[in-house]
PDB file of N, CA and C in Angstrom:
ATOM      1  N   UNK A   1      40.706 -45.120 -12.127  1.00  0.00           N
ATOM      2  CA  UNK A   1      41.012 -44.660 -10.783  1.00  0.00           C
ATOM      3  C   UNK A   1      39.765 -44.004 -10.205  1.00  0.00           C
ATOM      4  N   UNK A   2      39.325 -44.694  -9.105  1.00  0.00           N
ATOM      5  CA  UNK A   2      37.999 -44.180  -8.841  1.00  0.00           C
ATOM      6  C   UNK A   2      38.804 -43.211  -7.585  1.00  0.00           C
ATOM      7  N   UNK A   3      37.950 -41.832  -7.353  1.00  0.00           N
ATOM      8  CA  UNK A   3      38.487 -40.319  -6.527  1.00  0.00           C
ATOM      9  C   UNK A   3      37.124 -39.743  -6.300  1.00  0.00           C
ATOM     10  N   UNK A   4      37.506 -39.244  -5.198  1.00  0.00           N
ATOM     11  CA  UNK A   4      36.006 -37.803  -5.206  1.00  0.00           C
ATOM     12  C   UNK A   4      35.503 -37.471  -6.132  1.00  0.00           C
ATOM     13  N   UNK A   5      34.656 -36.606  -5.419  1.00  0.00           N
ATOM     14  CA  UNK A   5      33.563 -36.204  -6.250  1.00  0.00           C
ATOM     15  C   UNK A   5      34.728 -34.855  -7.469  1.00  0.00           C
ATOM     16  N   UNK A   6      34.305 -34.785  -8.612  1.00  0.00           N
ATOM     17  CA  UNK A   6      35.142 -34.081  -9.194  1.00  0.00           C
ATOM     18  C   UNK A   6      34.886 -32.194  -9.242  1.00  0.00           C
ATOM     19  N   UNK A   7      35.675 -31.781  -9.904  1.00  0.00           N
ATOM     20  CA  UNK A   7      35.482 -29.850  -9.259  1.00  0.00           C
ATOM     21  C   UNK A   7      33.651 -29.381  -9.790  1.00  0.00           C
ATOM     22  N   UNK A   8      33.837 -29.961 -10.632  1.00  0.00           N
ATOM     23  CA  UNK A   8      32.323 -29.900 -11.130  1.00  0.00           C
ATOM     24  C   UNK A   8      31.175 -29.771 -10.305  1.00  0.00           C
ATOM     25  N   UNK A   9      31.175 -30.905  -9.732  1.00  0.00           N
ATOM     26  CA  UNK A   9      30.155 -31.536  -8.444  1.00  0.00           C
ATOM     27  C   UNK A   9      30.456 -30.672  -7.137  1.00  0.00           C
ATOM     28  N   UNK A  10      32.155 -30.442  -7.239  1.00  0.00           N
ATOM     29  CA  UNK A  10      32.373 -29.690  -6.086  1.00  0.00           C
ATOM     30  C   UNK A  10      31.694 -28.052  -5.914  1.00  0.00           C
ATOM     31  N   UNK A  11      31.775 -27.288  -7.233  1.00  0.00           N
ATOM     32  CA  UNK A  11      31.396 -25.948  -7.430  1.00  0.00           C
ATOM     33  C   UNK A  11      29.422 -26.227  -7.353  1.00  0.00           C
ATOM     34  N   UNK A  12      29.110 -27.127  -7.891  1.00  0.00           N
ATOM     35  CA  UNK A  12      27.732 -27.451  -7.851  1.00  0.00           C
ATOM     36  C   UNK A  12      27.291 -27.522  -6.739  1.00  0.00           C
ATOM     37  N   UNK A  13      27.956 -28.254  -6.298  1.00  0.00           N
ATOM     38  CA  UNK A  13      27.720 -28.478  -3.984  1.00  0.00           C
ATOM     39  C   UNK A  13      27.528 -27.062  -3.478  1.00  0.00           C
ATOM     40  N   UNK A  14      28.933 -26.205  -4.177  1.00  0.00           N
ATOM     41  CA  UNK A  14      28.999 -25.252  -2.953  1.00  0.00           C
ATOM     42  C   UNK A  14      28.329 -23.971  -3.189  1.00  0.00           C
ATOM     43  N   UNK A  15      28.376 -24.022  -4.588  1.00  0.00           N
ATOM     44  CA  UNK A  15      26.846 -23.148  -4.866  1.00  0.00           C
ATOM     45  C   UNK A  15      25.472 -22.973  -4.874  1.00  0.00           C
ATOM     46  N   UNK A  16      24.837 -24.586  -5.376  1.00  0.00           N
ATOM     47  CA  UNK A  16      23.520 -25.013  -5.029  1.00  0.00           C
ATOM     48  C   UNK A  16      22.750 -25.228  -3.752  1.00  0.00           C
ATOM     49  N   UNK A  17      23.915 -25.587  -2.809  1.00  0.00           N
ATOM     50  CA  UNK A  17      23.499 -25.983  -1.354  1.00  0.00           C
ATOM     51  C   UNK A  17      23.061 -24.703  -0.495  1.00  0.00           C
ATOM     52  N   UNK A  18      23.805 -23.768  -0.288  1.00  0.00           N
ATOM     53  CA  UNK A  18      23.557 -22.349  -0.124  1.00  0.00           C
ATOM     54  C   UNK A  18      22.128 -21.513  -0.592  1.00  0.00           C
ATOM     55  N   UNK A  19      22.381 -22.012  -2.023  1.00  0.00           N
ATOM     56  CA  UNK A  19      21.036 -21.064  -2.627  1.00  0.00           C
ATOM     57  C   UNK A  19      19.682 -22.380  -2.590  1.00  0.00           C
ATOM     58  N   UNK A  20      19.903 -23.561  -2.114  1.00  0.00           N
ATOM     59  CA  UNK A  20      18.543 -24.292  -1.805  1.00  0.00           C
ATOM     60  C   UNK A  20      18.042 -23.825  -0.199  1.00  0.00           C
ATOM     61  N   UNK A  21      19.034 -24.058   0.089  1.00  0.00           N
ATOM     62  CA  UNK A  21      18.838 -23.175   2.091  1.00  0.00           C
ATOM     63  C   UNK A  21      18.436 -21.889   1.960  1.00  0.00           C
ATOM     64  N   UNK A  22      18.826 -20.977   1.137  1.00  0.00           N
ATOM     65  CA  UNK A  22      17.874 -19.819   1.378  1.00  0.00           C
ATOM     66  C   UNK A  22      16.319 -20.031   0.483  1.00  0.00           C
ATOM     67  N   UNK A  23      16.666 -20.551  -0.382  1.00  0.00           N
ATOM     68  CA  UNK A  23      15.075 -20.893  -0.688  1.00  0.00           C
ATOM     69  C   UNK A  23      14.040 -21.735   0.200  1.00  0.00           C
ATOM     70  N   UNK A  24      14.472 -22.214   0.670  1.00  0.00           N
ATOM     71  CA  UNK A  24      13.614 -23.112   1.760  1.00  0.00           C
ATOM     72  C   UNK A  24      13.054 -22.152   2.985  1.00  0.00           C
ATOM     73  N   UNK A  25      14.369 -21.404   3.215  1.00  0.00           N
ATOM     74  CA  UNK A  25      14.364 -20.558   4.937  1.00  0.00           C
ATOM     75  C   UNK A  25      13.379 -19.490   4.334  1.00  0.00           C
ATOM     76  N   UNK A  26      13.186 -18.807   3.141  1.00  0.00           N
ATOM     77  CA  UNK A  26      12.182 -18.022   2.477  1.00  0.00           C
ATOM     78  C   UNK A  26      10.833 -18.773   2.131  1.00  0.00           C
ATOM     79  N   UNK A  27      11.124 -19.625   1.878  1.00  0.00           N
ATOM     80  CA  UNK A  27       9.635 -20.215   1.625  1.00  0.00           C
ATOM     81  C   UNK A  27       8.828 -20.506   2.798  1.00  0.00           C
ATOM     82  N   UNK A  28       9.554 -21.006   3.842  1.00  0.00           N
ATOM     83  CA  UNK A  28       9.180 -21.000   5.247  1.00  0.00           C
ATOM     84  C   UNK A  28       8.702 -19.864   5.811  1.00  0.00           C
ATOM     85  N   UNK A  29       9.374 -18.724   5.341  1.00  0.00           N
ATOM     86  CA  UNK A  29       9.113 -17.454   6.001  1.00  0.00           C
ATOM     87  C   UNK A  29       7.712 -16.759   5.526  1.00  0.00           C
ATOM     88  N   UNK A  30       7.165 -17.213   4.080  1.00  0.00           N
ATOM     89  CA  UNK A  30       6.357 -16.409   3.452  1.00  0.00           C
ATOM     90  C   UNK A  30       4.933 -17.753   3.869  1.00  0.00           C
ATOM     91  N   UNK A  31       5.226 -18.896   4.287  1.00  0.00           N
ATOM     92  CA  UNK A  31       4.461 -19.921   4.741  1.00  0.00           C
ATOM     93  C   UNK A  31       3.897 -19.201   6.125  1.00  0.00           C
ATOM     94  N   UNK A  32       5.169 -18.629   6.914  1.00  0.00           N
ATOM     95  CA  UNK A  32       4.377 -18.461   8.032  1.00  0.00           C
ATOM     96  C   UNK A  32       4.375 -16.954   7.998  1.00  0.00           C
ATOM     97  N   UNK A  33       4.076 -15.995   7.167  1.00  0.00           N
ATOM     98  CA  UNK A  33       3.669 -14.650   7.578  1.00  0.00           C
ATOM     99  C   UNK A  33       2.096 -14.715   6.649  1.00  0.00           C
ATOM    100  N   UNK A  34       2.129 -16.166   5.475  1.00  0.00           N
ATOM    101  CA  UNK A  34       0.737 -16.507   5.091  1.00  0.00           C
ATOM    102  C   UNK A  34      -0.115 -16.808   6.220  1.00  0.00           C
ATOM    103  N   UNK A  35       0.308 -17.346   7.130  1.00  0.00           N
ATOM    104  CA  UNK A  35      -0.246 -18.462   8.243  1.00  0.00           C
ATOM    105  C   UNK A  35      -1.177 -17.368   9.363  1.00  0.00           C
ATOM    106  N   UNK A  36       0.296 -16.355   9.705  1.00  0.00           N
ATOM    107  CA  UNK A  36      -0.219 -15.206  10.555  1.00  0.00           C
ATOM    108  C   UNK A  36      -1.186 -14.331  10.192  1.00  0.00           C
ATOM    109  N   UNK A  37      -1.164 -14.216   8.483  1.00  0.00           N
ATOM    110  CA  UNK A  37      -2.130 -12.874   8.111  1.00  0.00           C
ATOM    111  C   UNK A  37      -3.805 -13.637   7.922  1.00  0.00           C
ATOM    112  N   UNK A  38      -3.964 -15.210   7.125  1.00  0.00           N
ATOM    113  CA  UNK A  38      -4.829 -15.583   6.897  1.00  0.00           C
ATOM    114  C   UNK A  38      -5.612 -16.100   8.665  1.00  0.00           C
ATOM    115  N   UNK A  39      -4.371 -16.222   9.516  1.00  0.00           N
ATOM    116  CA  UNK A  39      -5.322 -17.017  11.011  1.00  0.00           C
ATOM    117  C   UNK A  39      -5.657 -15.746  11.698  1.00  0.00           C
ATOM    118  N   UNK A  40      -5.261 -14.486  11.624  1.00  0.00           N
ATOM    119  CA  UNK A  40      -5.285 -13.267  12.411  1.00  0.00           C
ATOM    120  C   UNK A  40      -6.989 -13.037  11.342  1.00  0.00           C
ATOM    121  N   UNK A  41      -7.029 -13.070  10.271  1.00  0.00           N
ATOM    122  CA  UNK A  41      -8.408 -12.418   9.430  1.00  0.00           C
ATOM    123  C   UNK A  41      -9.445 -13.245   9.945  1.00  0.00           C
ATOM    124  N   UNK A  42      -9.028 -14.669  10.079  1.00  0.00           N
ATOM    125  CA  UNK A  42     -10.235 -15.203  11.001  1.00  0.00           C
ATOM    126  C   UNK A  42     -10.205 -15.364  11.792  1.00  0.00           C
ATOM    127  N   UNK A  43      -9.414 -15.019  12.746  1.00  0.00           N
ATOM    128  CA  UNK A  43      -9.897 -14.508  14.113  1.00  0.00           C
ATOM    129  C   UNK A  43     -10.503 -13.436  14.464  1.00  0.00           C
ATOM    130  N   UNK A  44     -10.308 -12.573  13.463  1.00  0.00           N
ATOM    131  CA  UNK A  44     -11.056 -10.709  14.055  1.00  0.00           C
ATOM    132  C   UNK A  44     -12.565 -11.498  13.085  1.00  0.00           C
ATOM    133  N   UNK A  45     -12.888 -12.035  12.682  1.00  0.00           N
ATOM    134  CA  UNK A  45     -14.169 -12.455  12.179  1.00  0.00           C
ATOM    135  C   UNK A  45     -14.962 -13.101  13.109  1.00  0.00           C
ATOM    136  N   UNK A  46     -14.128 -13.604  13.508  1.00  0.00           N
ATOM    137  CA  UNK A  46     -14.489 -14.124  14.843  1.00  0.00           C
ATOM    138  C   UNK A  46     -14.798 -13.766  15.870  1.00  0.00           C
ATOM    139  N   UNK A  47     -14.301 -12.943  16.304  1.00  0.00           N
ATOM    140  CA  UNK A  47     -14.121 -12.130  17.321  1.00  0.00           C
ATOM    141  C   UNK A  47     -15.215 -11.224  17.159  1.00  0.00           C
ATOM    142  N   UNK A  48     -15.808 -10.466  16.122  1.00  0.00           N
ATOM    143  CA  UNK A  48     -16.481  -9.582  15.935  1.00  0.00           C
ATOM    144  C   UNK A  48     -17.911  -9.544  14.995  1.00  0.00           C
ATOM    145  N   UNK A  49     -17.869 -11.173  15.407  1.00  0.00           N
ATOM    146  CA  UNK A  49     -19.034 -12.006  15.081  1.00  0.00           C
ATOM    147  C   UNK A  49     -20.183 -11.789  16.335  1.00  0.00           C
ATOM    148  N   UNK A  50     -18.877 -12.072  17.293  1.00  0.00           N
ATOM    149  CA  UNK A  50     -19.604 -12.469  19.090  1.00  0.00           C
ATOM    150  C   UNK A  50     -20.310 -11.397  19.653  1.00  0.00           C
ATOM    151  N   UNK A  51     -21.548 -11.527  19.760  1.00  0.00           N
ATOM    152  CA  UNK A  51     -22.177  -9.900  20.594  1.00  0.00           C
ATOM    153  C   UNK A  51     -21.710  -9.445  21.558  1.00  0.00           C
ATOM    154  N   UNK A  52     -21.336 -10.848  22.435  1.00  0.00           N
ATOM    155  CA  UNK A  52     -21.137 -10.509  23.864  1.00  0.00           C
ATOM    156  C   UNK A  52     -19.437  -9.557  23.541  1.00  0.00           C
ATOM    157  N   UNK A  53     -19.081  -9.650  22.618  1.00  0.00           N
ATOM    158  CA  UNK A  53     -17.829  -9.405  22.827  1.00  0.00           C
ATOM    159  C   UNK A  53     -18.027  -7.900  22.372  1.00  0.00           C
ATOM    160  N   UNK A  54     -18.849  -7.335  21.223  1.00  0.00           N
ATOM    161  CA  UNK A  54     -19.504  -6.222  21.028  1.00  0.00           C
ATOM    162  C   UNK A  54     -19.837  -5.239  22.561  1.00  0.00           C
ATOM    163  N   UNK A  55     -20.587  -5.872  23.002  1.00  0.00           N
ATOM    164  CA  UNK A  55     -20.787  -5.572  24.665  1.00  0.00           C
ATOM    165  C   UNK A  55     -19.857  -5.436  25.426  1.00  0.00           C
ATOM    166  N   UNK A  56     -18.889  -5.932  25.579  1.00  0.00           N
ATOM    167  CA  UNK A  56     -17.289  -5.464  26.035  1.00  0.00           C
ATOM    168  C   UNK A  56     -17.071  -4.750  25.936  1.00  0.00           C
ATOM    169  N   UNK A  57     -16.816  -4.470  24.512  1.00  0.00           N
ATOM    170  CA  UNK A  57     -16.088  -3.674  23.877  1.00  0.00           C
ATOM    171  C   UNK A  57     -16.615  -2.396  23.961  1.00  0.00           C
ATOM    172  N   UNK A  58     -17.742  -2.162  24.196  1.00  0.00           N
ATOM    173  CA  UNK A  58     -18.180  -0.818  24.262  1.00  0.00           C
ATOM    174  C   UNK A  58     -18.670  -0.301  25.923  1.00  0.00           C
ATOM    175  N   UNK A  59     -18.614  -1.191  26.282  1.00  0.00           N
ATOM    176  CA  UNK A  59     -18.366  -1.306  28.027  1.00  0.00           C
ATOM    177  C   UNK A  59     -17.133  -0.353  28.314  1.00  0.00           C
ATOM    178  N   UNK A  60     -16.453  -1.260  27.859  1.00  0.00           N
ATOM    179  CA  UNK A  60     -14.787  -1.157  28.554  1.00  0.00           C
ATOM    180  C   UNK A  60     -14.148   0.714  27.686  1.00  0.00           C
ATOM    181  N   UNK A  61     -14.629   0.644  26.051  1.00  0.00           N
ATOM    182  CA  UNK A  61     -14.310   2.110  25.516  1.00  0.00           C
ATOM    183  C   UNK A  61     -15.090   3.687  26.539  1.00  0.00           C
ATOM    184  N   UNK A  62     -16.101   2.874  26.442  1.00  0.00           N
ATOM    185  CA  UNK A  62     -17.419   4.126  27.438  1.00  0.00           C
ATOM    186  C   UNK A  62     -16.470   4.504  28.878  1.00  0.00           C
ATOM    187  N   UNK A  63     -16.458   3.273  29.187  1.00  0.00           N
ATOM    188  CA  UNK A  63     -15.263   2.975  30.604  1.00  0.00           C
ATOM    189  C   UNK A  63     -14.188   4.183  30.494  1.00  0.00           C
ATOM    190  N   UNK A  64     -13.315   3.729  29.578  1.00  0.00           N
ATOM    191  CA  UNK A  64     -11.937   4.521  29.301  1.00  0.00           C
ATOM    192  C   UNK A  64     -12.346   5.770  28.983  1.00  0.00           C
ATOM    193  N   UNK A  65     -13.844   6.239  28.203  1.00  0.00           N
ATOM    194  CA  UNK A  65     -13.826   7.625  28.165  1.00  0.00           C
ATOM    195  C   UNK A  65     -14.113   8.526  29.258  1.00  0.00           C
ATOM    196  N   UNK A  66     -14.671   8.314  30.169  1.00  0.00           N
ATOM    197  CA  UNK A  66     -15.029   8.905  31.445  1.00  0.00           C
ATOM    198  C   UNK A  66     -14.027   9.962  32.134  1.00  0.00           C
ATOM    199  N   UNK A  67     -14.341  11.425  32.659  1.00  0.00           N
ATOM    200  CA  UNK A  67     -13.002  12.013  33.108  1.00  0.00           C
ATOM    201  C   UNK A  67     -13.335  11.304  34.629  1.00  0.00           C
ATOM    202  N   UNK A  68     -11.692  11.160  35.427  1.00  0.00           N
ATOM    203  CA  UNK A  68     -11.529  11.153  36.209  1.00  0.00           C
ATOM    204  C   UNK A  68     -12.316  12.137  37.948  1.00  0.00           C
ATOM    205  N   UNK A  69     -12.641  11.740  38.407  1.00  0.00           N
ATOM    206  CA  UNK A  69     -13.550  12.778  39.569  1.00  0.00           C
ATOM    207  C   UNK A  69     -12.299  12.363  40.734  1.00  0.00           C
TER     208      UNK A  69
END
């Protein structure tokens, strides 16, 4: 008598399926907070490579320190 899948397969489904989805939605998550921390380190390398941007930057701080007249 061929029937469904049997309780076996059934408890296997309803336990494995659950705990593969959170492993995935975690692995995804630690993929992209890798993604954010390693593209953010080379960007401030970047960023603070550039003279001109050095020159800004101390433009615009000198700027902000000034009292008001």
């Amino acid at each position: 008598m061929m029937g469904g899948p049997g309780l076996a397969e059934l408890i296997a489904l309803i336990v494995l399926y659950p705990l593969a989805a959170i492993f995935g939605a975690v692995m995804i998550g630690i993929g992209i907070a890798l993604g954010f921390r390693w593209g953010s380190k080379w960007l401030w390398k970047a960023i603070y490579n550039d003279p001109e941007f050095e020159k800004w930057l101390k433009r615009a701080l000198n700027a902000s320190e000034k009292p008001d007249q």
